[in-house]
C-alpha atoms as a PDB file:
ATOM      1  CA  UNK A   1     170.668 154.567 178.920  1.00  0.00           C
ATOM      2  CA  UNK A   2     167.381 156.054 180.030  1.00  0.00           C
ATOM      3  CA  UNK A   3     166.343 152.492 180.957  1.00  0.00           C
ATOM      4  CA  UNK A   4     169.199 152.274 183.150  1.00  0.00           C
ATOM      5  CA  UNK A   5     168.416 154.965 185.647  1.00  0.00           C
ATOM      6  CA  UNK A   6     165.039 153.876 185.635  1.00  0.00           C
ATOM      7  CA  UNK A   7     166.610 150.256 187.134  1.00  0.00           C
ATOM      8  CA  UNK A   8     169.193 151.841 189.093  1.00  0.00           C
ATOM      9  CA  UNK A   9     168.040 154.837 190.640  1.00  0.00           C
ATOM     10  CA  UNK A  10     171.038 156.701 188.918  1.00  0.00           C
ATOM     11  CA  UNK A  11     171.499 160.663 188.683  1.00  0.00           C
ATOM     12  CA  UNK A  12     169.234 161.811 185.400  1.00  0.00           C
ATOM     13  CA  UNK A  13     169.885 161.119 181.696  1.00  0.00           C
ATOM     14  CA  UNK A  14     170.170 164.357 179.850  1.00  0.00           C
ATOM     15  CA  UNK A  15     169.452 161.559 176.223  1.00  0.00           C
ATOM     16  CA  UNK A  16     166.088 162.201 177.484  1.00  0.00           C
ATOM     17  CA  UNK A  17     166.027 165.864 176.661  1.00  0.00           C
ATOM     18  CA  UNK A  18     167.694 165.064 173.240  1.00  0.00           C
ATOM     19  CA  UNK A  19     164.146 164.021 172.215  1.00  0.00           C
ATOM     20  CA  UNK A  20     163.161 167.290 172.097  1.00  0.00           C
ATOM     21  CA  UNK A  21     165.777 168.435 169.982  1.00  0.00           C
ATOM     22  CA  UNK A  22     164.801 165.503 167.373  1.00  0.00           C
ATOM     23  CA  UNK A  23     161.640 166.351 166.520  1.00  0.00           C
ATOM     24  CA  UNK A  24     162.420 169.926 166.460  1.00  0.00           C
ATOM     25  CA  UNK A  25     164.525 168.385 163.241  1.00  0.00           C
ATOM     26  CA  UNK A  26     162.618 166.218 162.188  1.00  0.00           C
ATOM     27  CA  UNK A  27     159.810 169.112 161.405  1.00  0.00           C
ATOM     28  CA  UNK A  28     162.136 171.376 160.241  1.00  0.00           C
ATOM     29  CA  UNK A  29     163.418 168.795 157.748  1.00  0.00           C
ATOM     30  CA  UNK A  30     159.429 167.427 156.803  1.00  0.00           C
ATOM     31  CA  UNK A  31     158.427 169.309 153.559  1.00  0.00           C
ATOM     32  CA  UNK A  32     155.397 171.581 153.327  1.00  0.00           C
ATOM     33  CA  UNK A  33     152.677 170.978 151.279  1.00  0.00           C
ATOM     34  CA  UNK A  34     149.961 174.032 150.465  1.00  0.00           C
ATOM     35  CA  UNK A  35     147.294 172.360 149.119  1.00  0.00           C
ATOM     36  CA  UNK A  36     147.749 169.348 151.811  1.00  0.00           C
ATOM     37  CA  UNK A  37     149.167 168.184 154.362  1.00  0.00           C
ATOM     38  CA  UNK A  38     152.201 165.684 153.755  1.00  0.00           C
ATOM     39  CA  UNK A  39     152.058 162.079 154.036  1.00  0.00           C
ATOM     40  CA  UNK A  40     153.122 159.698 156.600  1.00  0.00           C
ATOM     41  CA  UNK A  41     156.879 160.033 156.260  1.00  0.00           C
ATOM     42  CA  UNK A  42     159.414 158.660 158.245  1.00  0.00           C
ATOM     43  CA  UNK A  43     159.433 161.365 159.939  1.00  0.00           C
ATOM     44  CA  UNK A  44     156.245 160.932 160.922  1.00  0.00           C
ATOM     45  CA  UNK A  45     157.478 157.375 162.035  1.00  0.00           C
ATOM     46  CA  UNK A  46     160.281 158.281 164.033  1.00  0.00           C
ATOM     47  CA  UNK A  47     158.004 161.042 165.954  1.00  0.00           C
ATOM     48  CA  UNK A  48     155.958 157.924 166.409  1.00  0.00           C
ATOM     49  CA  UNK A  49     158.655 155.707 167.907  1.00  0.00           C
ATOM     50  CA  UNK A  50     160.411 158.691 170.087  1.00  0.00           C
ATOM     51  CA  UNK A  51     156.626 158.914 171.516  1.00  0.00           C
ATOM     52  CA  UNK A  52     156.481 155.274 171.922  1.00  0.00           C
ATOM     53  CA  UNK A  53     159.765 155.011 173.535  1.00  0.00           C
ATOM     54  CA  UNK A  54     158.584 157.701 176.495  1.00  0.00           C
ATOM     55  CA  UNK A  55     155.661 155.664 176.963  1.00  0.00           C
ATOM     56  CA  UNK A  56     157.983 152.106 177.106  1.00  0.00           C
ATOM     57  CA  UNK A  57     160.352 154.113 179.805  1.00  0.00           C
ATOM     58  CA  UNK A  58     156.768 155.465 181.872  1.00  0.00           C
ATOM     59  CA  UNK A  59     155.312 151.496 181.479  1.00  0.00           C
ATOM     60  CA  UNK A  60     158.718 149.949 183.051  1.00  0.00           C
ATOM     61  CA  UNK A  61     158.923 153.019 186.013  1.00  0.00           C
ATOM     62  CA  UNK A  62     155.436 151.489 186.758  1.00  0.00           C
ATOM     63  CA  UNK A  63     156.388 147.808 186.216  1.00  0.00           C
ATOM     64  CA  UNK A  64     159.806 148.783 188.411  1.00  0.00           C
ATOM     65  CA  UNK A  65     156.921 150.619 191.309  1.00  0.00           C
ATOM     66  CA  UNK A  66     159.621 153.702 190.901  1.00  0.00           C
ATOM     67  CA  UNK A  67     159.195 157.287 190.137  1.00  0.00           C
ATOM     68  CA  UNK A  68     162.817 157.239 188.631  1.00  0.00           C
ATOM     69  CA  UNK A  69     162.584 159.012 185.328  1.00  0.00           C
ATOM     70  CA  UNK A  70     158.770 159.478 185.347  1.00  0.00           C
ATOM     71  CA  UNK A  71     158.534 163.205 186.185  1.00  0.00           C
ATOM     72  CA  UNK A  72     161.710 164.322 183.732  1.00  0.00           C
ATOM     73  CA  UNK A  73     159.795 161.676 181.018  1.00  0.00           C
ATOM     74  CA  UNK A  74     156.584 163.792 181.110  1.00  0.00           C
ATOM     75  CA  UNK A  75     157.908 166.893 180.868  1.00  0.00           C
ATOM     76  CA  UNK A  76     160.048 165.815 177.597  1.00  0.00           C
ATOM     77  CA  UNK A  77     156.825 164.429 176.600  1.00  0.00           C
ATOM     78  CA  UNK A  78     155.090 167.478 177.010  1.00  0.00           C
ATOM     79  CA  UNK A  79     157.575 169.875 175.089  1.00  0.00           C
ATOM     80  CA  UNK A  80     157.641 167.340 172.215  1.00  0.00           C
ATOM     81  CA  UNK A  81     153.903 167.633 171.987  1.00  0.00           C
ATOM     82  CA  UNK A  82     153.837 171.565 172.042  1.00  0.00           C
ATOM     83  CA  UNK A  83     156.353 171.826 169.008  1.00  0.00           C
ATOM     84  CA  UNK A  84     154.055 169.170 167.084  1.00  0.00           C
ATOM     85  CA  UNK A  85     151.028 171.071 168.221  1.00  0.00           C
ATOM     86  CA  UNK A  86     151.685 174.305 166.753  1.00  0.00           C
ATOM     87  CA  UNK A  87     153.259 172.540 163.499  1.00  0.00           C
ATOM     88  CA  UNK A  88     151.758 174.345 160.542  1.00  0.00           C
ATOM     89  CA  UNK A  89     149.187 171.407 159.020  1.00  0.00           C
ATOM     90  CA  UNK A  90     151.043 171.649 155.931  1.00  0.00           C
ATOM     91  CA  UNK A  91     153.986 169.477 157.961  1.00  0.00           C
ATOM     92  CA  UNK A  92     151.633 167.482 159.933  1.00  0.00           C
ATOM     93  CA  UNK A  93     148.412 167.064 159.656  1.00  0.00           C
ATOM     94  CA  UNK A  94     145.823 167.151 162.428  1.00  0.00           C
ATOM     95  CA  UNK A  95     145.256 163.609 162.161  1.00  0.00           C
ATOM     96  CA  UNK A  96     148.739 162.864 162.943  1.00  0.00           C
ATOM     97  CA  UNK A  97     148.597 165.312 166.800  1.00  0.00           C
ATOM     98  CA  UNK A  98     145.195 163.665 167.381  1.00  0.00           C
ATOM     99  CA  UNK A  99     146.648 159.988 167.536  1.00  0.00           C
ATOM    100  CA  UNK A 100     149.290 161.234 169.424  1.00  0.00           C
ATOM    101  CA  UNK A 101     147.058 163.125 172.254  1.00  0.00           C
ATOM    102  CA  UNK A 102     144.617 160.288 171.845  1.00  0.00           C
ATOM    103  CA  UNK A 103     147.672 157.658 172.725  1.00  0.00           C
ATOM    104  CA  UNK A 104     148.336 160.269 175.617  1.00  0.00           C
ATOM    105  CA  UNK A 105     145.433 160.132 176.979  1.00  0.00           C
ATOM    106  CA  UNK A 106     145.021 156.593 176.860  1.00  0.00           C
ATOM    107  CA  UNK A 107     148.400 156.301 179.261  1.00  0.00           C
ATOM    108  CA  UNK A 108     146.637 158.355 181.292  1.00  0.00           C
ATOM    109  CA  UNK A 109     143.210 156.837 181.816  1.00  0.00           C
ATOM    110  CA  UNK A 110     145.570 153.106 181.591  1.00  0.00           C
ATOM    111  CA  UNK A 111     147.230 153.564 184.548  1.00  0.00           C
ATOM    112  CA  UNK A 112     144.148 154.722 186.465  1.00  0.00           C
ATOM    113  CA  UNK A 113     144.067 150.949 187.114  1.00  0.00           C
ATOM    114  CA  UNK A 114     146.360 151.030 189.030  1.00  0.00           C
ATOM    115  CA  UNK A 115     145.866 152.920 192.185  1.00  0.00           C
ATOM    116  CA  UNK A 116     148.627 151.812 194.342  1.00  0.00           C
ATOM    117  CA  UNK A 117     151.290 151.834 192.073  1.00  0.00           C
ATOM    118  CA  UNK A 118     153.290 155.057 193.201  1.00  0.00           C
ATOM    119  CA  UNK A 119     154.533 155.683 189.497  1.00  0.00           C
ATOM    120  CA  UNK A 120     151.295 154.970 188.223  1.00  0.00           C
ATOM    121  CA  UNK A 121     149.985 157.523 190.556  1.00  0.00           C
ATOM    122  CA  UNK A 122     153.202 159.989 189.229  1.00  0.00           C
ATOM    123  CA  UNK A 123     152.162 159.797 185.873  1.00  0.00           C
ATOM    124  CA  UNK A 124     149.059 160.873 186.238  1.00  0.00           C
ATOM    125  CA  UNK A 125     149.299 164.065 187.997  1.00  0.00           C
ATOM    126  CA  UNK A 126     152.144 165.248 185.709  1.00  0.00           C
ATOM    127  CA  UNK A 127     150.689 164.194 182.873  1.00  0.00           C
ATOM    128  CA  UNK A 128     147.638 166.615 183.864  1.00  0.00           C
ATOM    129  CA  UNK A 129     150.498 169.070 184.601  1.00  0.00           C
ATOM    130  CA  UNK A 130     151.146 168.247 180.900  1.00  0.00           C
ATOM    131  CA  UNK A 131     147.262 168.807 179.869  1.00  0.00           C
ATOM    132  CA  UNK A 132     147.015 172.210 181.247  1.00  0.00           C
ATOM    133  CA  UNK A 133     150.627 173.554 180.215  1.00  0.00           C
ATOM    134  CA  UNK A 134     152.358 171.155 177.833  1.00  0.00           C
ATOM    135  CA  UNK A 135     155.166 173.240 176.882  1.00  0.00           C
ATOM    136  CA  UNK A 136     156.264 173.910 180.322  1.00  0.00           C
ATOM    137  CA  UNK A 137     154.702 171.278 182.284  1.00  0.00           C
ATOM    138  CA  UNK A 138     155.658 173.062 185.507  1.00  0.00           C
ATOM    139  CA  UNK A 139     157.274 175.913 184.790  1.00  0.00           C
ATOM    140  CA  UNK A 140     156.582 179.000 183.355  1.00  0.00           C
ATOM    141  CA  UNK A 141     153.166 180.674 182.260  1.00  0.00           C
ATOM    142  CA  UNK A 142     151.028 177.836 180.645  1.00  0.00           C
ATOM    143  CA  UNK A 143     150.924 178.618 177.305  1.00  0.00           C
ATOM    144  CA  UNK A 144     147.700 177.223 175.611  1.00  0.00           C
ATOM    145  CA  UNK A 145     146.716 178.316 172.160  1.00  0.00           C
ATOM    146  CA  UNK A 146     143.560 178.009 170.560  1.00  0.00           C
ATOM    147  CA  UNK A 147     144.709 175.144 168.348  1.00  0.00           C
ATOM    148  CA  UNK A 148     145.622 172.890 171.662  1.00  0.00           C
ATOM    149  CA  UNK A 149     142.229 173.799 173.037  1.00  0.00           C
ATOM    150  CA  UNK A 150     140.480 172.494 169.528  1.00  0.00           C
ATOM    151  CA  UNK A 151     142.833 169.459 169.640  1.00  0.00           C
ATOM    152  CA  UNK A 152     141.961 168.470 173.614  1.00  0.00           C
ATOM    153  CA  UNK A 153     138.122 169.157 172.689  1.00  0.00           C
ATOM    154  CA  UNK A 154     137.742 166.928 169.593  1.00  0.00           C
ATOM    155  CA  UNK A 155     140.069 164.402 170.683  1.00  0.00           C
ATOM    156  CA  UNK A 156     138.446 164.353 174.010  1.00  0.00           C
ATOM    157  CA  UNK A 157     134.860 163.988 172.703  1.00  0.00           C
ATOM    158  CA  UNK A 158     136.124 161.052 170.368  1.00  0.00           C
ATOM    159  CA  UNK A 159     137.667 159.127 172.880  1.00  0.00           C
ATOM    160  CA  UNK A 160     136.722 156.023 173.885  1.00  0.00           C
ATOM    161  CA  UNK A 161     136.002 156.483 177.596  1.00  0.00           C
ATOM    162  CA  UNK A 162     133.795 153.400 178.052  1.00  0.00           C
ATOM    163  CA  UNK A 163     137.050 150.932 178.737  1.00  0.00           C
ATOM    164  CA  UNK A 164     137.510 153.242 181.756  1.00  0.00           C
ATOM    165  CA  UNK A 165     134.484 154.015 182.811  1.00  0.00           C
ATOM    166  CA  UNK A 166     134.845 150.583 184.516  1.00  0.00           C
ATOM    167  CA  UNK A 167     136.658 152.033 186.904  1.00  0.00           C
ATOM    168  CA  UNK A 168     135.030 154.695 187.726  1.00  0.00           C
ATOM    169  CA  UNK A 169     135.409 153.883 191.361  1.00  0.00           C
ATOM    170  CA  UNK A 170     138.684 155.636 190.783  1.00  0.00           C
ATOM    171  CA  UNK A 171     137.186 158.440 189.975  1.00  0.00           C
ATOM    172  CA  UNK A 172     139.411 158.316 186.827  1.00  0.00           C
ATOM    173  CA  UNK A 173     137.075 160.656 184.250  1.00  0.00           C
ATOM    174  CA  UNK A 174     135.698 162.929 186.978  1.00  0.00           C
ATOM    175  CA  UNK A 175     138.896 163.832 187.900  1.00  0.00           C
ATOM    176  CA  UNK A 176     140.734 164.225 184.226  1.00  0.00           C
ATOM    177  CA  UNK A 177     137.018 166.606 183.885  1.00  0.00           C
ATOM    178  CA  UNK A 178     137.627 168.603 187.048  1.00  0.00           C
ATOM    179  CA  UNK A 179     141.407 168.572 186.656  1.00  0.00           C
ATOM    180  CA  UNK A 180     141.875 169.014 183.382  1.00  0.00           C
ATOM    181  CA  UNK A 181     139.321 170.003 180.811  1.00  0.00           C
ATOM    182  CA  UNK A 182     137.608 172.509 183.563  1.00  0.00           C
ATOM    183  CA  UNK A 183     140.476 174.482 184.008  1.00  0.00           C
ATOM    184  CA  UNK A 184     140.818 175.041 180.194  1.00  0.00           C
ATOM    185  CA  UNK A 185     137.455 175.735 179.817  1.00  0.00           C
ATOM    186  CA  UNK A 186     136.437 172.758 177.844  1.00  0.00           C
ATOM    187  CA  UNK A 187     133.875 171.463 179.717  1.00  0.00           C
END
């Protein structure tokens, strides 16, 4: 259904927002472990395929050259990060929100490649929105904890930046550095 506005144009999808409501279950119903964190459950998997499905609906917004669905997408995205960022690690493990920043990230520095694209351009200045305040994207007071900050800085310094630094004529790391990990102090 969220497809379908993205083709037609149509008023907003409130399924969307039902994503944050699902993993809000899905961690309340993963187990927690004291000595360590859980496995890959499904759970885990269907986290995985709610993120990938955000990221399918971002990738055809681009493919469409529309901003239909892009900004509400990001914002979802964002709120669904928060709640798995300030899971306990007994739940899920800091592995698990490092893929999931790291496949953030990667959207973001992706569609740096494309310069023209208005969605493409879209998607990256909310998705810094997201960086600096994830649970409110662009509302409210950003709310960053010391356990995002730790996230962004060792996910950051593991991540692969030399695929992008081929297009650096876009600027594409000097600006995620001045708009992004400046302003939270990570840099």
């Amino acid at each position: 259904m969220v497809r379908e506005t993205i083709y037609r144009d149509s008023e907003s999808h409130m399924w969307l927002f039902y994503f944050r409501n699902f993993i809000e279950h899905l961690i309340e119903i993963l187990p927690s472990s004291e000595e360590e964190p859980v496995e890959y459950l499904f759970a885990h998997h269907v986290i995985e395929l709610q993120y990938l499905t955000m990221f399918e609906w971002l990738d055809l917004a681009k493919k469409e050259k529309t901003n239909n669905r892009v900004i509400d997408t990001i914002r979802c995205l964002g709120w669904c990060f928060h709640l798995i960022c300030e899971t306990q690690n007994s739940k899920i493990s800091d592995d698990f929100k490092k893929e999931l920043l790291n496949s953030i990230l990667i959207k973001y520095f992706t569609f740096s490649r494309y310069p023209t694209n208005l969605s493409a351009i879209t998607t990256r200045e909310w998705l810094e929105k997201l960086f600096l305040n994830p649970k409110g994207v662009d509302f409210g007071i950003p709310i960053i904890t010391n356990e995002y900050k730790t996230l962004m800085r060792v996910v950051w310094h593991k991540f692969d930046k030399v695929p992008y630094q081929y297009n650096e004529e876009n600027c594409s790391i000097e600006q995620f550095t001045n708009n992004v990990l400046i302003p939270l102090g990570l840099h």
